[in-house]
Protein backbone atom coordinates (compact mmCIF):
# COMPACT_ATOMS: atom_id res chain seq x y z
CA UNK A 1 131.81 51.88 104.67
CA UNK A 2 135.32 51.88 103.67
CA UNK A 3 136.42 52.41 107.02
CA UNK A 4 134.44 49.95 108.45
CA UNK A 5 135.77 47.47 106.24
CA UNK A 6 139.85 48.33 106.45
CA UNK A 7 139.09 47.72 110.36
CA UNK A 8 137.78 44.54 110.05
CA UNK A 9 140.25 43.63 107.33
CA UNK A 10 143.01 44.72 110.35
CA UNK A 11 141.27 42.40 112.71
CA UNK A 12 141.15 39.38 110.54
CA UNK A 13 144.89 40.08 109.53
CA UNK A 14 145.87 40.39 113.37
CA UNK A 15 144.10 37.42 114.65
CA UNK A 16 145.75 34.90 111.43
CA UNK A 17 149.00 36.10 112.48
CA UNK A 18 148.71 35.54 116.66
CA UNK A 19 150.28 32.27 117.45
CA UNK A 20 148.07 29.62 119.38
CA UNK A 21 149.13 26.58 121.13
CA UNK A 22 147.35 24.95 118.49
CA UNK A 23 149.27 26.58 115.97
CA UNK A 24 152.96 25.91 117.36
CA UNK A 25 151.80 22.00 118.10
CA UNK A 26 150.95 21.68 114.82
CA UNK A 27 154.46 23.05 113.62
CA UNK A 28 156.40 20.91 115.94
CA UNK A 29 157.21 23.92 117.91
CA UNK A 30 156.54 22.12 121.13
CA UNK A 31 158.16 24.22 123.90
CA UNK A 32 155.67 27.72 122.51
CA UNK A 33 153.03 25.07 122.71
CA UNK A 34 153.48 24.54 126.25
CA UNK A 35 153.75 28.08 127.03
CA UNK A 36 151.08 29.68 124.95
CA UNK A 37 148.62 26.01 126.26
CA UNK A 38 149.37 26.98 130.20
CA UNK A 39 148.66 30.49 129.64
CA UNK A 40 145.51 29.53 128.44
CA UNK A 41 144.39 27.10 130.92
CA UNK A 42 145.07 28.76 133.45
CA UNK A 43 141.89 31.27 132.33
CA UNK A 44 140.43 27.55 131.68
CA UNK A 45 141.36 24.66 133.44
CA UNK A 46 138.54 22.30 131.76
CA UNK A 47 139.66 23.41 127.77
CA UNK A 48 139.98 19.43 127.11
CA UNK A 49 141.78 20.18 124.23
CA UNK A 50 144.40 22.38 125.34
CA UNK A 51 144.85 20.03 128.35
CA UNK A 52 146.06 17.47 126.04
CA UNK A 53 147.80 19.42 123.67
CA UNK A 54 149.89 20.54 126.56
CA UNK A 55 150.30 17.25 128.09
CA UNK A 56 151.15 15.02 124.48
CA UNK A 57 153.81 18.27 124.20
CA UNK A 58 155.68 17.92 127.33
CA UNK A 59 155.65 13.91 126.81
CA UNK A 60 157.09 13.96 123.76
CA UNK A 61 159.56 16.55 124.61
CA UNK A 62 160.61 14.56 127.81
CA UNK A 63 161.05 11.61 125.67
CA UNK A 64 163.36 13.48 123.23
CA UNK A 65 165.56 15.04 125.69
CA UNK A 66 165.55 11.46 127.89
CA UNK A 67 166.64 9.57 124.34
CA UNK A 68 169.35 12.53 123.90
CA UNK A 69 170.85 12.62 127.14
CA UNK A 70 171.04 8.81 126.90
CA UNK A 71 172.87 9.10 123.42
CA UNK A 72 174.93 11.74 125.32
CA UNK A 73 175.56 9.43 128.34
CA UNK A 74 177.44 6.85 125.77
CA UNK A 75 179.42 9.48 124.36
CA UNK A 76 183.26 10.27 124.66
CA UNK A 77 182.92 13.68 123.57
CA UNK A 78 185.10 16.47 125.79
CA UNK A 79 181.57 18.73 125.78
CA UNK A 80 179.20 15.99 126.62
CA UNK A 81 178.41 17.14 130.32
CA UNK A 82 177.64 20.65 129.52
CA UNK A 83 175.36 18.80 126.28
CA UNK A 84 173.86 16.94 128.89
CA UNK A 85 173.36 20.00 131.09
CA UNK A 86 171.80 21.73 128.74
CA UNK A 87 169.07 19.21 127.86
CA UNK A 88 168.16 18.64 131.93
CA UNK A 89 168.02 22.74 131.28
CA UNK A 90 165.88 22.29 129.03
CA UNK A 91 163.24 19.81 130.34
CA UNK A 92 163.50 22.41 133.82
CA UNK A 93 162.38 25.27 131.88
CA UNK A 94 159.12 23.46 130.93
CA UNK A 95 158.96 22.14 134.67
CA UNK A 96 159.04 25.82 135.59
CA UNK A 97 156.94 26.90 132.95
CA UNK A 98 154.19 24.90 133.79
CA UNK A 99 154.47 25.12 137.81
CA UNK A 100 154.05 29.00 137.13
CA UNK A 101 150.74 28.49 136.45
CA UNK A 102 148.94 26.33 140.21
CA UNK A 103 145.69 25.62 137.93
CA UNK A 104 148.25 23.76 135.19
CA UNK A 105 150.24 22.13 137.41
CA UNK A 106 147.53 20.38 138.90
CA UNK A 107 146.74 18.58 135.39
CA UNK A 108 149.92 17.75 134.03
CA UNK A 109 152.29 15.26 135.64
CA UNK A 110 156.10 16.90 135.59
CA UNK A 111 159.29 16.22 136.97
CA UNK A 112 161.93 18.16 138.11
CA UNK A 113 164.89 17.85 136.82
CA UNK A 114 166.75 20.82 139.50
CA UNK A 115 169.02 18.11 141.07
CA UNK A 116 170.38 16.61 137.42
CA UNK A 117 170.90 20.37 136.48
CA UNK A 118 173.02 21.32 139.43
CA UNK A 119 174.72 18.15 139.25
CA UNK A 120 175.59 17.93 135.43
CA UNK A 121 176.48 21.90 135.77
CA UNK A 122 178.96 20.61 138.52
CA UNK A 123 180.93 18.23 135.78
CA UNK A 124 180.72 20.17 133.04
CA UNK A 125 182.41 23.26 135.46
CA UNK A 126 185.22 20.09 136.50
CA UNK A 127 185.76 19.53 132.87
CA UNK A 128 186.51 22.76 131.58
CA UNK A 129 188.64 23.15 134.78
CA UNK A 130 190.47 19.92 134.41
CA UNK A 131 191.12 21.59 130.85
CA UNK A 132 192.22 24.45 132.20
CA UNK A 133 194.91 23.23 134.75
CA UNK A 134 196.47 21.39 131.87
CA UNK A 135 196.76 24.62 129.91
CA UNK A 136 198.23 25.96 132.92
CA UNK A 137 201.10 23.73 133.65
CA UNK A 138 202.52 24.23 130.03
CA UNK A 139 203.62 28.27 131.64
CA UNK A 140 203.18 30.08 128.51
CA UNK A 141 200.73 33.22 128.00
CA UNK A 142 198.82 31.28 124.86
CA UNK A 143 198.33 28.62 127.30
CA UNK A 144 197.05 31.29 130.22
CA UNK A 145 194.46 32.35 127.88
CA UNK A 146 193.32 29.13 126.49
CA UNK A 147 192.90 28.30 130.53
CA UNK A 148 191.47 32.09 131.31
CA UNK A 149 188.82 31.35 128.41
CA UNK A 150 187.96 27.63 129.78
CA UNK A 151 188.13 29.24 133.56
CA UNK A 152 185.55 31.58 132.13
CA UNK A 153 183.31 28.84 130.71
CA UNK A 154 183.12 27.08 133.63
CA UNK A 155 182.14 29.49 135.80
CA UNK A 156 178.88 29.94 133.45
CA UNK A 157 177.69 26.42 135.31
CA UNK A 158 178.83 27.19 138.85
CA UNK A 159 178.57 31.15 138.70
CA UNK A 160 179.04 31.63 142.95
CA UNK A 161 182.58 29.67 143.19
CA UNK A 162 185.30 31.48 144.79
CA UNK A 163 188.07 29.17 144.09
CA UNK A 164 187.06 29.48 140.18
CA UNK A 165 187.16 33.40 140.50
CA UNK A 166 190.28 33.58 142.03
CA UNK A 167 191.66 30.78 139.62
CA UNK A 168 190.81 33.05 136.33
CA UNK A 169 191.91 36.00 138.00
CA UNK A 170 195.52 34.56 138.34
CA UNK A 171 195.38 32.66 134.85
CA UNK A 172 194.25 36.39 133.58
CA UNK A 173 197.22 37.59 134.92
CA UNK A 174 199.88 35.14 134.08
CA UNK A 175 198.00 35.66 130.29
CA UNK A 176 198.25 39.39 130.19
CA UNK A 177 200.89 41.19 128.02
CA UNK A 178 201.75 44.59 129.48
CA UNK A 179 203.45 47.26 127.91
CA UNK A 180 205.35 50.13 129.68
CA UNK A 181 206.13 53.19 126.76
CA UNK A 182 208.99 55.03 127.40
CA UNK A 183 208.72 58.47 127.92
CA UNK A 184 209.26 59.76 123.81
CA UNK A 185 211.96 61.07 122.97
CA UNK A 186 212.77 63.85 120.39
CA UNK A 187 215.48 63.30 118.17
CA UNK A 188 214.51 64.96 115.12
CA UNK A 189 216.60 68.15 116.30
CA UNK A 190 213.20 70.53 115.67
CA UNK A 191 212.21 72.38 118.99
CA UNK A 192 208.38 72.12 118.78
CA UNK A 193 206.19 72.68 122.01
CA UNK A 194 207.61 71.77 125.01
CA UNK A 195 208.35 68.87 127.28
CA UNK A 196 204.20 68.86 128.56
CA UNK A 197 203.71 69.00 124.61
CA UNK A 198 205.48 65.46 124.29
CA UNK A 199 203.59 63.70 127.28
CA UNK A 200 200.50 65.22 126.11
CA UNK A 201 200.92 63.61 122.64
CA UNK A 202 202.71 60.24 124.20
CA UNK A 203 199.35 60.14 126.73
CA UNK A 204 196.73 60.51 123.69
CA UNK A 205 198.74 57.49 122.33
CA UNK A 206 197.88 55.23 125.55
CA UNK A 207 194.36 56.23 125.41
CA UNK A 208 193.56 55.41 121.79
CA UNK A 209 195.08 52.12 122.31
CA UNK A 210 193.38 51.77 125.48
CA UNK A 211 190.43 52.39 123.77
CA UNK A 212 190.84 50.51 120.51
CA UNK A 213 192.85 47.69 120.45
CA UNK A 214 189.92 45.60 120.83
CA UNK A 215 192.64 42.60 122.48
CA UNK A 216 192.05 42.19 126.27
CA UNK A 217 195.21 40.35 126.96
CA UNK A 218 197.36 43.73 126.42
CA UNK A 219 197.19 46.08 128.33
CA UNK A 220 199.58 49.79 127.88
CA UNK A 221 201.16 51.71 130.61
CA UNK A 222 202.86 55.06 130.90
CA UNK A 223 206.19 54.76 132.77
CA UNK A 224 204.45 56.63 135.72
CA UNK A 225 201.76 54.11 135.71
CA UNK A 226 203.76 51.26 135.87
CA UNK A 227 206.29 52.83 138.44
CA UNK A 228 203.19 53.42 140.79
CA UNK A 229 201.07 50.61 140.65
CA UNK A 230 204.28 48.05 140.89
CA UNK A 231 203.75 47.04 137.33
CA UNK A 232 206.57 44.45 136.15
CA UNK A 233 206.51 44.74 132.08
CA UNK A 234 206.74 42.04 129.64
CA UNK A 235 207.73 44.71 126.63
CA UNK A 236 208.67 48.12 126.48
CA UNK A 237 207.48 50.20 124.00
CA UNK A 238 210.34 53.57 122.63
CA UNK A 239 208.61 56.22 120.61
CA UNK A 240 210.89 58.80 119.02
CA UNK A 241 210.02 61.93 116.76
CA UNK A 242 213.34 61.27 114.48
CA UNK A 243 212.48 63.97 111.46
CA UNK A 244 210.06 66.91 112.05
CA UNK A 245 210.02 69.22 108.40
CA UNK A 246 207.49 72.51 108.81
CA UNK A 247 207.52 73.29 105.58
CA UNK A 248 207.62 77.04 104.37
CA UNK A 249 204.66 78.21 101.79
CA UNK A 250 206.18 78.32 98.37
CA UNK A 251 204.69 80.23 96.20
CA UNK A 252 203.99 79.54 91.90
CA UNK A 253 203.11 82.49 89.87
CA UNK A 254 201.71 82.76 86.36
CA UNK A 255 200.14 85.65 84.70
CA UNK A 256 198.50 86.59 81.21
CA UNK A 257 197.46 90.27 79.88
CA UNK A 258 194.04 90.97 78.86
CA UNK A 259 192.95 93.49 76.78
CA UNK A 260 189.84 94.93 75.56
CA UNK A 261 188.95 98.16 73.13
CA UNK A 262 186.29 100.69 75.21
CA UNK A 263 185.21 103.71 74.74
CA UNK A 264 186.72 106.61 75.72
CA UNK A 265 185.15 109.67 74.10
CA UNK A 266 181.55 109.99 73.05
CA UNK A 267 181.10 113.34 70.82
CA UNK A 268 177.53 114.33 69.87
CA UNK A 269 176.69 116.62 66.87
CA UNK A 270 172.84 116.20 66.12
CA UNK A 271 170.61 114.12 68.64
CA UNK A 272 170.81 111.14 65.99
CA UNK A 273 174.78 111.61 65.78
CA UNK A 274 177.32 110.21 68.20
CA UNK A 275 181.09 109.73 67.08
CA UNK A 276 182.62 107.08 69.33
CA UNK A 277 186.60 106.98 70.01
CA UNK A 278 187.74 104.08 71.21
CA UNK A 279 191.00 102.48 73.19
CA UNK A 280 192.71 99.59 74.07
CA UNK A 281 193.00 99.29 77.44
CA UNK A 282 195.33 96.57 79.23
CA UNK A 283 195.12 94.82 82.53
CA UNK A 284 197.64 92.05 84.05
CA UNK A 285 195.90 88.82 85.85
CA UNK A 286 198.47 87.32 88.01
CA UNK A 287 197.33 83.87 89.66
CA UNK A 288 199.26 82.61 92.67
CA UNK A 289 199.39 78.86 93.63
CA UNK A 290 200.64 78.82 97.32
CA UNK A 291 201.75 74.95 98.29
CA UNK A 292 203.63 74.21 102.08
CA UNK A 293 204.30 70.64 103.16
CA UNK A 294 205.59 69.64 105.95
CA UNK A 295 205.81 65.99 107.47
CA UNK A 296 207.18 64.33 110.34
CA UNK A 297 208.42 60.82 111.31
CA UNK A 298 207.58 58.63 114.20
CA UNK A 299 209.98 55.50 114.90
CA UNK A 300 208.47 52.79 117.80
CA UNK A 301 211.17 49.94 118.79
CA UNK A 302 209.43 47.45 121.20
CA UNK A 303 211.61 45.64 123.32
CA UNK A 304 211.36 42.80 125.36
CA UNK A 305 212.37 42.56 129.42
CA UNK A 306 215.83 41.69 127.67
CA UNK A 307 216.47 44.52 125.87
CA UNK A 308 216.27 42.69 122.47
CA UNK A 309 214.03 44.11 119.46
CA UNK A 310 210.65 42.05 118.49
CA UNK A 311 209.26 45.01 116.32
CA UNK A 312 210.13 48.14 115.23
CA UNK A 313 208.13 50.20 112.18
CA UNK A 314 208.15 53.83 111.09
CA UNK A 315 204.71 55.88 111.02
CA UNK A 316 204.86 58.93 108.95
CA UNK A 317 202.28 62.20 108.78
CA UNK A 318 202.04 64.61 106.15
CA UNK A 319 200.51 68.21 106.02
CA UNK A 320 199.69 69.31 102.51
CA UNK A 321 198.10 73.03 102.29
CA UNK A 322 197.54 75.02 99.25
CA UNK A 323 195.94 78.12 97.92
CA UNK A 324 195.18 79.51 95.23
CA UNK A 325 194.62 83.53 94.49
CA UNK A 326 194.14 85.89 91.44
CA UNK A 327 195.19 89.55 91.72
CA UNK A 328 195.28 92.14 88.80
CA UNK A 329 196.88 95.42 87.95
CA UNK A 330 196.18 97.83 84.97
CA UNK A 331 193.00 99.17 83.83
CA UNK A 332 189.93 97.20 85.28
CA UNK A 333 187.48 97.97 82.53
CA UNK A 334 190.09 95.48 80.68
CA UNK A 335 188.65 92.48 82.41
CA UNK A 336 185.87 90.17 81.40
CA UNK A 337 182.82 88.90 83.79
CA UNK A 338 185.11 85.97 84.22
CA UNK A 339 187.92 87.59 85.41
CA UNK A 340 186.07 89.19 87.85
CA UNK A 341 184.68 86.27 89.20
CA UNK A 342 187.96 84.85 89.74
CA UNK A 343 189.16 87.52 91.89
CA UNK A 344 186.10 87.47 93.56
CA UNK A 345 185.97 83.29 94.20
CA UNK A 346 190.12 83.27 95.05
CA UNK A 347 191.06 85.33 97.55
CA UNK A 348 194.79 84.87 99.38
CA UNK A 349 194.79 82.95 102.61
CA UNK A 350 196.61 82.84 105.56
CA UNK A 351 198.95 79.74 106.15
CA UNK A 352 198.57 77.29 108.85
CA UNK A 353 200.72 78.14 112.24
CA UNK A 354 203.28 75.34 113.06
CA UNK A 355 200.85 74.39 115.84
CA UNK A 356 198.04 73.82 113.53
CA UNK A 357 200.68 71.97 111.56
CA UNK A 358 202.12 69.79 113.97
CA UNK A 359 198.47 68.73 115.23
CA UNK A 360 197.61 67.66 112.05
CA UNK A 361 201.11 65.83 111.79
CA UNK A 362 200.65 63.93 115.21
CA UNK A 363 197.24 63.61 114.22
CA UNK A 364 198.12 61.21 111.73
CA UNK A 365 200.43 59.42 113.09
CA UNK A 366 198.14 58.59 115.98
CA UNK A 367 196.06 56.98 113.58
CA UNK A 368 198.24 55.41 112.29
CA UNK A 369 199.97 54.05 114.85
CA UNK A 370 196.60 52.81 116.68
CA UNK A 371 195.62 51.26 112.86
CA UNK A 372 199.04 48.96 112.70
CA UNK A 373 199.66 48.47 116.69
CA UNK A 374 195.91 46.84 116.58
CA UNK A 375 196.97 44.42 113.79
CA UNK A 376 200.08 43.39 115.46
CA UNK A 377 199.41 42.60 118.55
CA UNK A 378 195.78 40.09 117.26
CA UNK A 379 198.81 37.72 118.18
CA UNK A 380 198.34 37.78 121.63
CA UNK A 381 194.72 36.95 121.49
């Protein structure tokens, strides 16, 4: 019984919430009317209802689209094509909706609006190329990117013309900043890795900005890159290691005694008499605190093709490592459950090698180099 009645309770809860041309007509959502009323008559070409439904819905929304283009038509506004456009859009998509469907076509009397779409998409693609050439004549990159970006938008209304392609190819161009870094430099007079070691770090630098700089009017180049594909750059980017310091661990040690009174001599005269001697005994808990820090600088100087300085910052990385470790000497049985644990839970540990060091180093300055490159150069967006 219960069952029974949670399945019809699902089927009365399913068919309140599935939308019905009826439903959408009566909301004022007149387009799903028209959609949801040809699907339906074209299982039933004589539902009366629906038939009008549908055909009181595509009148009225020809009328509002007719009465907006004309408002539109009056207008001085620079978007007013591509407004326009997108009404004549809109009135096709219920042209095509309907003509999907041969039994609904047949009962409701349509228009298509194709030609005033391809014509309207035509002067709304002049317009934002008209804008465009005027960016262009004013020759500076902000003004190849406004034009790249209204190049673009036109050629969302006339997707298949050449001449726009090639047009916002060359305005991409003329708007792209390229940057050529400098084979880096070492200066910091510490003899880490080798010359491959360098590159290898420099060429993890081009990809991370290459992959997150999120600004696709720069672009980065390795000086091999731009030597073989003829690159001519607008800024040159100088990285130099100027300060390297691998630390050396230094150790910090403390130490308290501990003492405790045990037993060290049981003698037994009678089964019910024990004399106990007892001792001090000492021990000597020595804790070691083991601390190396090393860091390392990273100076970038960008350049223009003139040789003169339009940024230069400083990114620095830091390697902190510590340890900590108890030992003891003296007489164990001086040493509480605590102490024991101690030695147990702090062991000495091995220091990091200068490679794992200088990874870590590097690592950070990567990061942080990506991190403040990105927010400089939102400029050139």
């Amino acid at each position: 019984m219960t069952r029974r009645y949670t399945l019809s309770l699902f089927l009365l809860l399913a068919a309140a919430g599935c939308k019905t041309a009826s439903k959408a007509y009566q909301k004022g959502d007149y387009t799903d009317a028209i959609e949801l009323g040809a699907k339906k008559l074209q299982k039933d070409p004589n539902d009366a209802q629906t038939r009008d439904l549908v055909r009181q819905s595509y009148n009225y929304m020809v009328t509002a689209h007719e009465d907006r283009i004309r408002v539109l038509s009056n207008s001085r506004s620079e978007t007013r094509y591509e407004e326009i456009y997108s009404e004549y859009a809109a009135l096709q998509h219920l042209y095509t909706v309907i003509h999907q469907y041969p039994a609904v076509s047949a009962l409701v009397d349509t228009h298509d609006y194709s030609a005033y779409v391809a014509t309207y998409g035509d002067k709304a693609a002049d317009a934002h190329e008209d804008k465009a050439d005027k960016w262009m004549s004013e020759g500076t990159k902000e003004a190849y990117r406004a034009a790249y970006r209204e190049l673009n938008t036109a050629l969302r209304f006339r997707p298949n013309s050449f001449d726009l392609q090639h047009k916002r190819d060359d305005a991409y161009s003329a708007a792209l900043t390229r940057v050529v870094i400098a084979p880096m430099q070492s200066y910091s007079g510490y003899q880490y890795g080798s010359y491959y070691q360098l590159q290898n770090f420099q060429r993890d630098i081009i990809r991370i900005l290459a992959n997150n700089m999120n600004n696709e009017f720069v672009r980065f180049y390795s000086e091999f890159e731009a030597r073989s594909q003829n690159v001519e750059p607008d800024q040159v980017m100088e990285l130099n290691l100027s300060r390297i310091t691998i630390g050396q661990p230094y150790d910090k040690r403390t130490s308290r005694e501990v003492s405790k009174q045990v037993v060290v001599k049981e003698t037994v005269f009678k089964k019910d008499s024990v004399v106990k001697e007892y001792a001090t005994v000492k021990a000597r808990i020595t804790n070691t605190k083991k601390t190396l820090v090393s860091q390392g600088d990273l100076f970038i100087t960008v350049r223009d093709v003139q040789g003169r300085v339009i940024w230069s910052d400083r990114f620095t990385g830091e390697h902190r490592w510590e340890s900590e470790s108890y030992s003891y000497t003296g007489d164990e049985r001086a040493l509480t459950d605590s102490d024991r644990k101690l030695l147990t839970d702090h062991r000495d540990q091995r220091a990091p090698n200068e490679e794992q060091v200088m990874n870590e180093l590097m690592r950070q300055i990567q990061n942080d180099l990506s991190f403040r490159l990105r927010g400089y150069y939102t400029r050139y967006q």
